[in-house]
N, C-alpha and C. Protein backbone atom coordinates (compact mmCIF):
# COMPACT_ATOMS: atom_id res chain seq x y z
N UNK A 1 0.85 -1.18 0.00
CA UNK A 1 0.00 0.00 0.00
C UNK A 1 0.89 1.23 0.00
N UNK A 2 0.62 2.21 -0.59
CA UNK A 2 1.11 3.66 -0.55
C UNK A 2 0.92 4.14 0.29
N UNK A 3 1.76 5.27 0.57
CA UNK A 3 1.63 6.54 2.12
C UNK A 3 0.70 7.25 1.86
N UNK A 4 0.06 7.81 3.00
CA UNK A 4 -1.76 8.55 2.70
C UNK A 4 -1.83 9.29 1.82
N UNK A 5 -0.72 10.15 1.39
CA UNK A 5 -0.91 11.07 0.05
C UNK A 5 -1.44 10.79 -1.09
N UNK A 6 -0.83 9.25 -1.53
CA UNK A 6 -1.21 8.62 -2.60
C UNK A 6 -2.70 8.21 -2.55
N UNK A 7 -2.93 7.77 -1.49
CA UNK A 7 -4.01 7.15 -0.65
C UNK A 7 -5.66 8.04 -1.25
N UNK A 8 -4.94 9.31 -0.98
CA UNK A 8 -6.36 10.23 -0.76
C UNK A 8 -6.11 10.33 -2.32
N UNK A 9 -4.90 11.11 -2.86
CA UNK A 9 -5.20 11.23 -4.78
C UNK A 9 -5.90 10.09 -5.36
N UNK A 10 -5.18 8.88 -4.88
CA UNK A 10 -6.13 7.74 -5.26
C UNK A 10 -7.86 7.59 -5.26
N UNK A 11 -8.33 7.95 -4.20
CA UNK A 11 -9.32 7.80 -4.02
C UNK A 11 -9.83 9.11 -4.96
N UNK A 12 -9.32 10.16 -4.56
CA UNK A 12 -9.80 11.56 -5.91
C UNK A 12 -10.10 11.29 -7.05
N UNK A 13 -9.07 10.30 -7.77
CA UNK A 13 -9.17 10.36 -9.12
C UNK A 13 -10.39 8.80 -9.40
N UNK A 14 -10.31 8.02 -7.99
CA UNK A 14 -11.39 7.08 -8.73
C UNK A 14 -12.81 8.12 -8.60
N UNK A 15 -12.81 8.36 -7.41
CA UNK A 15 -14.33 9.75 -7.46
C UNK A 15 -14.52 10.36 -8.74
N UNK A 16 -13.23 11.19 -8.78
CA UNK A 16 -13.61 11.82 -10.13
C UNK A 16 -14.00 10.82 -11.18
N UNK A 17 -13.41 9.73 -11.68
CA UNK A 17 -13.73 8.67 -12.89
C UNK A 17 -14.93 8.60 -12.44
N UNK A 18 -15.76 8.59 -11.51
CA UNK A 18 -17.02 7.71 -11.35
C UNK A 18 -18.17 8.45 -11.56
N UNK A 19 -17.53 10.31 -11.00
CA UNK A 19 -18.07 11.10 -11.27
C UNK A 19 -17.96 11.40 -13.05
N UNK A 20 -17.27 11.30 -13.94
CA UNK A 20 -17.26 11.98 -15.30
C UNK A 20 -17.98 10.47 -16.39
N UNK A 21 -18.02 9.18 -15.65
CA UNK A 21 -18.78 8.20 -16.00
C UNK A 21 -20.18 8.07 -15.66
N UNK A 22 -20.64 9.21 -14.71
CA UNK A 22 -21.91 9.37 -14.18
C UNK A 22 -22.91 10.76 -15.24
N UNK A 23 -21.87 11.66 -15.69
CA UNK A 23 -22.61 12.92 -16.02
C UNK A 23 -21.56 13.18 -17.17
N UNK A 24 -21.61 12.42 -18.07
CA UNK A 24 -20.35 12.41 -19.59
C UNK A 24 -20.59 13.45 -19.91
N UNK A 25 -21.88 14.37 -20.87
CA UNK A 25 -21.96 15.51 -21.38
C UNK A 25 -21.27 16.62 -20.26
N UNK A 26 -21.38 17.01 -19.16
CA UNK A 26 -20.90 18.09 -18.62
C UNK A 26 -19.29 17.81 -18.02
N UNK A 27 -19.05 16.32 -18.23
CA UNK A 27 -18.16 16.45 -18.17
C UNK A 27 -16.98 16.76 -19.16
N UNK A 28 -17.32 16.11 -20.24
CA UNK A 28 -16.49 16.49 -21.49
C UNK A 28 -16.63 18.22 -21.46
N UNK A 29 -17.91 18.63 -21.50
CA UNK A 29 -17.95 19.82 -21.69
C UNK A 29 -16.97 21.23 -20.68
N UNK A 30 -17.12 20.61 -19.86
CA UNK A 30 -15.82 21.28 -19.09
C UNK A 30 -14.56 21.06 -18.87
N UNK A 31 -14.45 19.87 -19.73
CA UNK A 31 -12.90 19.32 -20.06
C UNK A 31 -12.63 19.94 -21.35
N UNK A 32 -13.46 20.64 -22.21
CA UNK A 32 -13.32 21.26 -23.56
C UNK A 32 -13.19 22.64 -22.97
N UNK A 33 -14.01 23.33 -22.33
CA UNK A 33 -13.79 24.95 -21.71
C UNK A 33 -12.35 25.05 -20.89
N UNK A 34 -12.10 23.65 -20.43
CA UNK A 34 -10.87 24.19 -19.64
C UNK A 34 -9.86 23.97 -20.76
N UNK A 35 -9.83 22.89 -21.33
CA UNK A 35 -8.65 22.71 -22.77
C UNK A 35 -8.82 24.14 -23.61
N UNK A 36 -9.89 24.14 -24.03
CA UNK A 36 -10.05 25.64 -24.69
C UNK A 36 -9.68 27.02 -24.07
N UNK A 37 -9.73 27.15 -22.59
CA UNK A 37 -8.99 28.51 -21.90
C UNK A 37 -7.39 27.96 -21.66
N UNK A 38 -7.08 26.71 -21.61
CA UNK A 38 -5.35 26.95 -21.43
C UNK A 38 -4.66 27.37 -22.41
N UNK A 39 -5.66 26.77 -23.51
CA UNK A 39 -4.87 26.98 -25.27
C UNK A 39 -4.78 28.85 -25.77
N UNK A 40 -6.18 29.49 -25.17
CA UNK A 40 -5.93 30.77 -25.04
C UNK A 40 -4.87 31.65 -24.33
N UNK A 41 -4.66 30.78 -23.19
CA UNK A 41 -3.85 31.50 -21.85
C UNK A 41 -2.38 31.27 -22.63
N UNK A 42 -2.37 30.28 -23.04
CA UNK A 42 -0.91 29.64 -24.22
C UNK A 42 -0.94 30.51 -25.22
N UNK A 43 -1.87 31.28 -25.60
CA UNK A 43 -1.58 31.90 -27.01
C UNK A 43 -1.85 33.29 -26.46
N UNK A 44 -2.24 33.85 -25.64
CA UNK A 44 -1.67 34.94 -24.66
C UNK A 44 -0.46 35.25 -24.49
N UNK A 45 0.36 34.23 -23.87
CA UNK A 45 1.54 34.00 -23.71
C UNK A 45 2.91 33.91 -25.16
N UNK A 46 2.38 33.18 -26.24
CA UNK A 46 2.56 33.42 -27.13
C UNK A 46 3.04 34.35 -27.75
N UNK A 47 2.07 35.44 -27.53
CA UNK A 47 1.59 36.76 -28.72
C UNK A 47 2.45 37.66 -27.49
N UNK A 48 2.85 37.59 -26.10
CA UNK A 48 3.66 38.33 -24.88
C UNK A 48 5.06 38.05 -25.80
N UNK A 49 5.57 36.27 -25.46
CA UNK A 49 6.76 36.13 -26.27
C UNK A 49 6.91 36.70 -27.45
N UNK A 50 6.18 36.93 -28.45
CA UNK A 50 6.45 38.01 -29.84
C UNK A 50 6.91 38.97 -29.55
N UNK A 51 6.18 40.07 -29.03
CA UNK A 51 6.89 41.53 -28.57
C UNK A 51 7.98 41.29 -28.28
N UNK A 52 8.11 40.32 -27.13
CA UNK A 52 9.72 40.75 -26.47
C UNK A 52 10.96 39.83 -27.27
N UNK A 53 10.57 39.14 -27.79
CA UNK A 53 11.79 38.63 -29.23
C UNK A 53 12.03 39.94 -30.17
N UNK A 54 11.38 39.98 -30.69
CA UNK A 54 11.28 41.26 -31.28
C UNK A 54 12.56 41.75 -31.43
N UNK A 55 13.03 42.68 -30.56
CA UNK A 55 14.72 43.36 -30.84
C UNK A 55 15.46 42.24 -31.06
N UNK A 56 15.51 41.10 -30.54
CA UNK A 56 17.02 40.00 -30.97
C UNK A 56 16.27 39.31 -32.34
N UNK A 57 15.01 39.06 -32.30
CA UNK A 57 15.13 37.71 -33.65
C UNK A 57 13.77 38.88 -34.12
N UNK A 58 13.59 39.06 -35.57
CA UNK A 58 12.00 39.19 -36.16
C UNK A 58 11.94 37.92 -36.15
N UNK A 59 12.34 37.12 -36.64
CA UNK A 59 12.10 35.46 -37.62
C UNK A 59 11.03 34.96 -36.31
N UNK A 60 11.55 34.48 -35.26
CA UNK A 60 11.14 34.13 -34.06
C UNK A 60 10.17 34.94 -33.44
N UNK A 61 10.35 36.11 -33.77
CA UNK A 61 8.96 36.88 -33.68
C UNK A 61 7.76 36.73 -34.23
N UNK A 62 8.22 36.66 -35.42
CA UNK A 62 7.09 36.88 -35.91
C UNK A 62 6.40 34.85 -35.89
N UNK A 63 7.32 34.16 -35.70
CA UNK A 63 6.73 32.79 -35.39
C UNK A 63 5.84 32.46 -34.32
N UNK A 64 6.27 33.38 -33.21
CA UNK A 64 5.46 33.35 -32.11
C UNK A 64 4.10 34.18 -31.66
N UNK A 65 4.22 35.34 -33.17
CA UNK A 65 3.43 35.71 -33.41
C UNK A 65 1.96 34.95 -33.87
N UNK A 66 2.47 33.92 -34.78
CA UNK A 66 1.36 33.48 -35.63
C UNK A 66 0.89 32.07 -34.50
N UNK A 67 1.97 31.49 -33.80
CA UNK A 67 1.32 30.50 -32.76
C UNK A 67 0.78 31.20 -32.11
N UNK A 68 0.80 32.39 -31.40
CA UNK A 68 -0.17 32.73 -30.55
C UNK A 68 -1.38 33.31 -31.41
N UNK A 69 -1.58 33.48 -32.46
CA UNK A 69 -2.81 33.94 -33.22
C UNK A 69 -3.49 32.63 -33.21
N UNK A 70 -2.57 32.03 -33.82
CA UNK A 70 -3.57 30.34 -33.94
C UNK A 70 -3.80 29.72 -32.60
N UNK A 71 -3.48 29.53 -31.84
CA UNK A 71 -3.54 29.79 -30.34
C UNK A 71 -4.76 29.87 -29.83
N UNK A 72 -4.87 30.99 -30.17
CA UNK A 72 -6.26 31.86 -29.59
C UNK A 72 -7.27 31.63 -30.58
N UNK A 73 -7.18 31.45 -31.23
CA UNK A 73 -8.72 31.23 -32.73
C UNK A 73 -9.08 29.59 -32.03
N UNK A 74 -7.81 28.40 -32.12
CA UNK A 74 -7.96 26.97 -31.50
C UNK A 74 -8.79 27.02 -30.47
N UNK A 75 -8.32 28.04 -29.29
CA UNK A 75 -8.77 27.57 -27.97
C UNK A 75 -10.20 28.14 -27.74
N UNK A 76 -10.13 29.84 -28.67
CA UNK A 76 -11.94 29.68 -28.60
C UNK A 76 -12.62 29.37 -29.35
N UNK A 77 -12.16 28.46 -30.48
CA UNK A 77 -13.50 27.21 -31.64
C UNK A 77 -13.16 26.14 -30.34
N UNK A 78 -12.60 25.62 -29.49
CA UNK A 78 -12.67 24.75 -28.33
C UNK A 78 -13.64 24.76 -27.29
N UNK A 79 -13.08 26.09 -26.50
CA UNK A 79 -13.93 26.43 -25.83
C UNK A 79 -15.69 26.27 -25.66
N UNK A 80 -15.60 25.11 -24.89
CA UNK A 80 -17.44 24.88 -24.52
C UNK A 80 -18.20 23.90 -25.55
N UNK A 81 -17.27 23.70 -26.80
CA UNK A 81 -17.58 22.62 -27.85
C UNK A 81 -17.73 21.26 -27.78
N UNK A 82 -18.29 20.37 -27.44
CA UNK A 82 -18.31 19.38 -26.87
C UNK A 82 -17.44 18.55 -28.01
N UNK A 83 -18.39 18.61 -29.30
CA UNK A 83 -18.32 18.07 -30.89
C UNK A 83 -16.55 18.14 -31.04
N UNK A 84 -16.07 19.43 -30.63
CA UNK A 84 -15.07 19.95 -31.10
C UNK A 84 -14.00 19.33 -30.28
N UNK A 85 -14.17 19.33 -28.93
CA UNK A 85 -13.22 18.59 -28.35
C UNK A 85 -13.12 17.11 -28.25
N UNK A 86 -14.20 16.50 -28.80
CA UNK A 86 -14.79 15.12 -29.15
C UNK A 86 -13.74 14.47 -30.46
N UNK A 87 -13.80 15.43 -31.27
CA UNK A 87 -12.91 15.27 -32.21
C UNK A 87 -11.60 15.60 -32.41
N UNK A 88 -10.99 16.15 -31.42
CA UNK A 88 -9.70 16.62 -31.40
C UNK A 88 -8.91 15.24 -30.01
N UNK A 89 -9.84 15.08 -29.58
CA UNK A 89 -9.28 13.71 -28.48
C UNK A 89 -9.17 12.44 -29.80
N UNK A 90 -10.17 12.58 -30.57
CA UNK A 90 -10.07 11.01 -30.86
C UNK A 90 -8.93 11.25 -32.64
N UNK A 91 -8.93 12.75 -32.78
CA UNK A 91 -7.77 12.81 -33.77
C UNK A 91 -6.46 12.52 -33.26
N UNK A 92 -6.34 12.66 -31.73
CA UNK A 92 -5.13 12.76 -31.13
C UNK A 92 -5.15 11.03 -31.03
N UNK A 93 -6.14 10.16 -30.24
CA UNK A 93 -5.70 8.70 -30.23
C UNK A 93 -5.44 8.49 -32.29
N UNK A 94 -6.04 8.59 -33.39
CA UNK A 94 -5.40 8.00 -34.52
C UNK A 94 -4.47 8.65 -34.61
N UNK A 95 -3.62 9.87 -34.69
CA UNK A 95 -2.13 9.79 -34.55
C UNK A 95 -1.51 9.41 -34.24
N UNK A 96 -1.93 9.13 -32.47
CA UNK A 96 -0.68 8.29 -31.82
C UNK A 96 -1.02 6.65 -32.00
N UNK A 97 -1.94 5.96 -32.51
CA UNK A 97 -1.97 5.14 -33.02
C UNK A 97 -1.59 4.50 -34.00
N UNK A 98 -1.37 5.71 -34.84
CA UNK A 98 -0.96 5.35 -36.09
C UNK A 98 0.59 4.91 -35.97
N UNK A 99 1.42 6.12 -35.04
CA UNK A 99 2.60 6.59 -34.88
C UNK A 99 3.34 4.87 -34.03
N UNK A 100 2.17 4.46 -32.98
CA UNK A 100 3.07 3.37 -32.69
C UNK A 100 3.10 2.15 -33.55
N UNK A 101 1.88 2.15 -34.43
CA UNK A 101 1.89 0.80 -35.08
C UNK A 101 3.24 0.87 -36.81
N UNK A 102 3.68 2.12 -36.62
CA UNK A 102 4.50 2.23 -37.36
C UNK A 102 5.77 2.08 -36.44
N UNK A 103 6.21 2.49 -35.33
CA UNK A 103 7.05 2.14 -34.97
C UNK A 103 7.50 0.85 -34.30
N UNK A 104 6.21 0.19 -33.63
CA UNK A 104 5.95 -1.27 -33.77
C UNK A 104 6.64 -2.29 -35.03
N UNK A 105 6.17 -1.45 -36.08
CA UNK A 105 6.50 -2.60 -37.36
C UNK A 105 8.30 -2.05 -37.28
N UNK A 106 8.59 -0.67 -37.33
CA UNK A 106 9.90 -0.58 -37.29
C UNK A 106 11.16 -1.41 -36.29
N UNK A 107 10.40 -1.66 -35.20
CA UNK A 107 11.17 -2.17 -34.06
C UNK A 107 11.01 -4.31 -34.80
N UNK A 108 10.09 -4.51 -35.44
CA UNK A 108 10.06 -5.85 -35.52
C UNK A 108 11.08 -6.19 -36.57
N UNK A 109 11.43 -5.05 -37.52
CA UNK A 109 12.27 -5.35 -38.47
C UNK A 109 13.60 -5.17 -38.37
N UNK A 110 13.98 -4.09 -37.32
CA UNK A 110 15.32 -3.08 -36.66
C UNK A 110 15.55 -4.49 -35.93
N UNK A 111 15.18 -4.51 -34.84
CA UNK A 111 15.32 -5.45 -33.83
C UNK A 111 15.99 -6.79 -33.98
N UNK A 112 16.96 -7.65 -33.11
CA UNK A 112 17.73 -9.18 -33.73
C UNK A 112 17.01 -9.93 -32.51
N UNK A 113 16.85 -9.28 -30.94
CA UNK A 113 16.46 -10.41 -30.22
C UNK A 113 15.13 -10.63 -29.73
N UNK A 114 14.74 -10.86 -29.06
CA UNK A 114 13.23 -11.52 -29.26
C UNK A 114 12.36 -10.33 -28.16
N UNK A 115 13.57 -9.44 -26.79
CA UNK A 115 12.67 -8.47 -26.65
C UNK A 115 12.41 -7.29 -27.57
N UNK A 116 13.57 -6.92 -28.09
CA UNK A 116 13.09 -6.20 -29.41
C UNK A 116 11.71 -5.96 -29.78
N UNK A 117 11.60 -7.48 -30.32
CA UNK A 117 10.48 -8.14 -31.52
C UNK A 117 9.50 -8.35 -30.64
N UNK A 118 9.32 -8.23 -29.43
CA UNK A 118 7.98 -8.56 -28.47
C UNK A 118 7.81 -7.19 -28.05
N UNK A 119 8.17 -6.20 -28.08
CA UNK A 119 8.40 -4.84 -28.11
C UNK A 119 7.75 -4.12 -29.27
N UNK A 120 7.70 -4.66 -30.63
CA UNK A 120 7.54 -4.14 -31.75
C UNK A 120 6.15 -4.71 -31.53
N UNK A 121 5.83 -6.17 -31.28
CA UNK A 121 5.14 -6.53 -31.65
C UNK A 121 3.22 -5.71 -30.65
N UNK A 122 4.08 -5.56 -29.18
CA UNK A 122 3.12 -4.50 -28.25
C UNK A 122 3.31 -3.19 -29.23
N UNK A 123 4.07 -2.50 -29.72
CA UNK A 123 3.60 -1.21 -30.15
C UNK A 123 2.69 -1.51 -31.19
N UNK A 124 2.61 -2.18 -32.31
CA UNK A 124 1.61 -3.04 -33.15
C UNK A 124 0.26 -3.14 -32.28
N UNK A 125 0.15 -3.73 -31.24
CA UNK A 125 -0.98 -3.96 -30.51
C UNK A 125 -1.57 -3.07 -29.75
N UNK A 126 -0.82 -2.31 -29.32
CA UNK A 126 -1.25 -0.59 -28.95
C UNK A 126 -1.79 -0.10 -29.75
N UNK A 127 -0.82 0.17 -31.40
CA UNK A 127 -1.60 1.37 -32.36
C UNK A 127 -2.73 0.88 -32.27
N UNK A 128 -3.15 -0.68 -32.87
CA UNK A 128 -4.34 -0.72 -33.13
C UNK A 128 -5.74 -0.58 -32.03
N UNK A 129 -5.13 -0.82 -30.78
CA UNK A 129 -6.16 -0.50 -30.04
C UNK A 129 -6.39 1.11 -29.60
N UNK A 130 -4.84 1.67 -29.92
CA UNK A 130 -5.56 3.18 -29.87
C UNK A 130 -6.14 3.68 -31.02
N UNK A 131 -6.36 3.04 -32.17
CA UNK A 131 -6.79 3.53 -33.29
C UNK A 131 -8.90 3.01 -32.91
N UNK A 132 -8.71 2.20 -32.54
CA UNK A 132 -9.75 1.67 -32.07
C UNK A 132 -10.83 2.49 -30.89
N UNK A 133 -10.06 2.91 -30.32
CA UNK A 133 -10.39 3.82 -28.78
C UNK A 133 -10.49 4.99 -29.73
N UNK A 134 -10.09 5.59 -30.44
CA UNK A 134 -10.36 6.66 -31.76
C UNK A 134 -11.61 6.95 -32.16
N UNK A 135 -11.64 5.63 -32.55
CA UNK A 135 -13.25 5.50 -33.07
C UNK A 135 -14.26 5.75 -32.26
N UNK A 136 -14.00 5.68 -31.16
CA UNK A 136 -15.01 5.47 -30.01
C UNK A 136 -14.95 6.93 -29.38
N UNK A 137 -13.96 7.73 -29.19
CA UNK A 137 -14.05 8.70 -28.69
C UNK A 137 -14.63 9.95 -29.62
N UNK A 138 -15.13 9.89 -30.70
CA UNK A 138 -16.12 10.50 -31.40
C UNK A 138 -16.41 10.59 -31.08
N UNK A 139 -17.93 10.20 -30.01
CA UNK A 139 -18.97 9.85 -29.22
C UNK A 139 -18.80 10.66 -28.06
N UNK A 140 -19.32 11.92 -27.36
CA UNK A 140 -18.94 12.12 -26.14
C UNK A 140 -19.45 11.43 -24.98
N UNK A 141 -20.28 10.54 -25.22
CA UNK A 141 -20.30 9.32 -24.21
C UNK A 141 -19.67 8.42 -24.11
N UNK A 142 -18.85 8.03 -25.17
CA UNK A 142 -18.16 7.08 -25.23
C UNK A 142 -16.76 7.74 -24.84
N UNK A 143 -16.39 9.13 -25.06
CA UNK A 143 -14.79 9.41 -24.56
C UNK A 143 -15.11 9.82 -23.32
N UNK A 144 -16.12 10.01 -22.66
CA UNK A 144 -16.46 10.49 -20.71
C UNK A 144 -16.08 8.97 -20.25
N UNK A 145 -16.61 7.65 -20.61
CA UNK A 145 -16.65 6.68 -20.49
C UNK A 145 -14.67 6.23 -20.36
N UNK A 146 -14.24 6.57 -21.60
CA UNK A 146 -12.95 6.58 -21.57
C UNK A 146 -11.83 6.63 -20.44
N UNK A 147 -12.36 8.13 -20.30
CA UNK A 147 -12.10 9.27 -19.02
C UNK A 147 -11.63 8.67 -18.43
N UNK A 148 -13.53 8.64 -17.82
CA UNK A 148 -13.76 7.90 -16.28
C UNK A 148 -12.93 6.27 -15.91
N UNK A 149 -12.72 5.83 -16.99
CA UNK A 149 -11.95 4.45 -16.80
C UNK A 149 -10.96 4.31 -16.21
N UNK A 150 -9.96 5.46 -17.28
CA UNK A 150 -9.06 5.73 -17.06
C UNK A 150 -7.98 6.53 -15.89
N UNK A 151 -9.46 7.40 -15.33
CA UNK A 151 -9.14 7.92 -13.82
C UNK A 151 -9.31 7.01 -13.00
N UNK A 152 -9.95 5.93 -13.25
CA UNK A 152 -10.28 4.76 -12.03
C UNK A 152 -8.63 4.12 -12.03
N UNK A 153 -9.06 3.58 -13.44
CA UNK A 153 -7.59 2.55 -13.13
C UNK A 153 -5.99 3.55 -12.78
N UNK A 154 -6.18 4.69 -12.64
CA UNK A 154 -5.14 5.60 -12.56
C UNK A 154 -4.78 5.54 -10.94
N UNK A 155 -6.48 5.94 -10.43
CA UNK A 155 -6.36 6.26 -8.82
C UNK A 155 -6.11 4.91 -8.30
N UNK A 156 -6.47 3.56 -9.24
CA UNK A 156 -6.03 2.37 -8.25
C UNK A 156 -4.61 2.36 -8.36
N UNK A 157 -4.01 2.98 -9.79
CA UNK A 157 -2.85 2.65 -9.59
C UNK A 157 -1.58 3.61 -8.46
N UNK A 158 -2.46 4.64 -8.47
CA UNK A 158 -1.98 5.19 -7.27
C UNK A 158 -2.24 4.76 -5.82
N UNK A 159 -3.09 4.59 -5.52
CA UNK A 159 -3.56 4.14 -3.86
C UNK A 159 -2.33 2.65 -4.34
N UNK A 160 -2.49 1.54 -4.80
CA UNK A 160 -1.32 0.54 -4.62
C UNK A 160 -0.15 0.48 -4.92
N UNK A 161 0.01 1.32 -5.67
CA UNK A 161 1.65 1.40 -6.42
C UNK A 161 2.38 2.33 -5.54
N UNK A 162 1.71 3.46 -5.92
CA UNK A 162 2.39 4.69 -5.60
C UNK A 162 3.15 5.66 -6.33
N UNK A 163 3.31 6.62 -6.19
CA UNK A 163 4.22 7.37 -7.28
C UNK A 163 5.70 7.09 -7.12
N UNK A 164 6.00 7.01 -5.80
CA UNK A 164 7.21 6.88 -5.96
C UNK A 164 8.01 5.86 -6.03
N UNK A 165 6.98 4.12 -6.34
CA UNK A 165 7.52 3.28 -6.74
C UNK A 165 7.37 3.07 -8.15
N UNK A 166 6.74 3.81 -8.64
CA UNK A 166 6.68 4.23 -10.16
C UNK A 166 7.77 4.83 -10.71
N UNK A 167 8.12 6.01 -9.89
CA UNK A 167 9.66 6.95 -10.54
C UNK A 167 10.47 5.33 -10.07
N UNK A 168 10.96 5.18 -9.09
CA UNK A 168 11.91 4.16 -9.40
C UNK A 168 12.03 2.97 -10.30
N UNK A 169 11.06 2.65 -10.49
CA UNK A 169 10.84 1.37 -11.45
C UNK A 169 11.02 2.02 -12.83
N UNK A 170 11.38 3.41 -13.57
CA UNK A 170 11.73 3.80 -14.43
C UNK A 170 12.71 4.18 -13.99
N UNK A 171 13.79 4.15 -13.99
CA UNK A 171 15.38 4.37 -13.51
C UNK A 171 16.46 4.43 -15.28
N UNK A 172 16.99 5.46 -15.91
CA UNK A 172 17.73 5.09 -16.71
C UNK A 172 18.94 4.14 -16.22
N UNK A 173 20.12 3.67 -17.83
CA UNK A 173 20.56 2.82 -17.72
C UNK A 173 21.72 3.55 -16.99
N UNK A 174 22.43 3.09 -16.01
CA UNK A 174 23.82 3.66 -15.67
C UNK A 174 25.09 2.96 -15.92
């Protein structure tokens, strides 16, 4: 078992899952107003960094110019859109779906020993199930559903694991 910290986040995030699996429309919907005001607050920030590049770089200026324009147009067609953020979650699972089942096939062919190739062969089995979870998160009942799953199995994995047997169990090589 984890130390109470984990304990109580744990229990937060299964509440919350149970809560955004209970009331999907308002929940997506305020998971789109808040995605949609950070992307503004980001392209606020943005269009700040332009001005002050400005005297050392135009180039970089004016780059940070146009991310923070696009920025701000993104985050308020976001903002409060259910449809909109419905489709920008499940564009994001077929990219990265796509992205591992290509690197999947890359690792099965790169690869000589058999974790390699059992390596390639899970990123293969990932894309396609995130390409799959894609499909489904169209649906804003079906990506609240997602969510909420996913905060459950998150907070269990916090209340038993813990975070900080998580950072260690990822340790680079020395």
């Amino acid at each position: 078992m984890a130390e109470g910290k984990n304990i109580l986040l744990g229990i937060l995030a299964i509440i919350l899952g149970i809560l955004v699996m209970a009331f999907p429309l308002f929940s997506v919907f305020t998971a789109s107003v808040l995605a949609g005001f950070v992307i503004v607050i980001l392209g606020v920030y943005l269009l700040a960094q332009s001005f002050g590049t400005w005297g050392t770089s135009k180039a970089a200026s004016i780059a940070f110019l146009l991310l923070g324009i696009i920025a701000i147009i993104c985050g308020f067609g976001l903002f409060g859109r259910i449809l909109a953020f419905s489709a920008l979650a499940s564009f994001w699972l077929y990219f990265t779906g796509f992205f591992l089942m290509i690197s999947g096939v890359m690792s099965l062919f790169a690869k000589d020993d058999t974790v390699g190739k059992g390596v390639g062969g899970l990123g293969i089995i990932m894309g396609i199930l995130y390409i799959i979870l894609g499909s489904y998160a169209l649906n804003p009942y079906y990506l609240a559903l997602l969510i909420g799953i996913w905060l459950i199995i998150d907070g269990i994995t916090i209340m038993f694991v813990g975070s900080s047997a998580l950072m260690n169990s990822v340790k680079p090589n020395e």
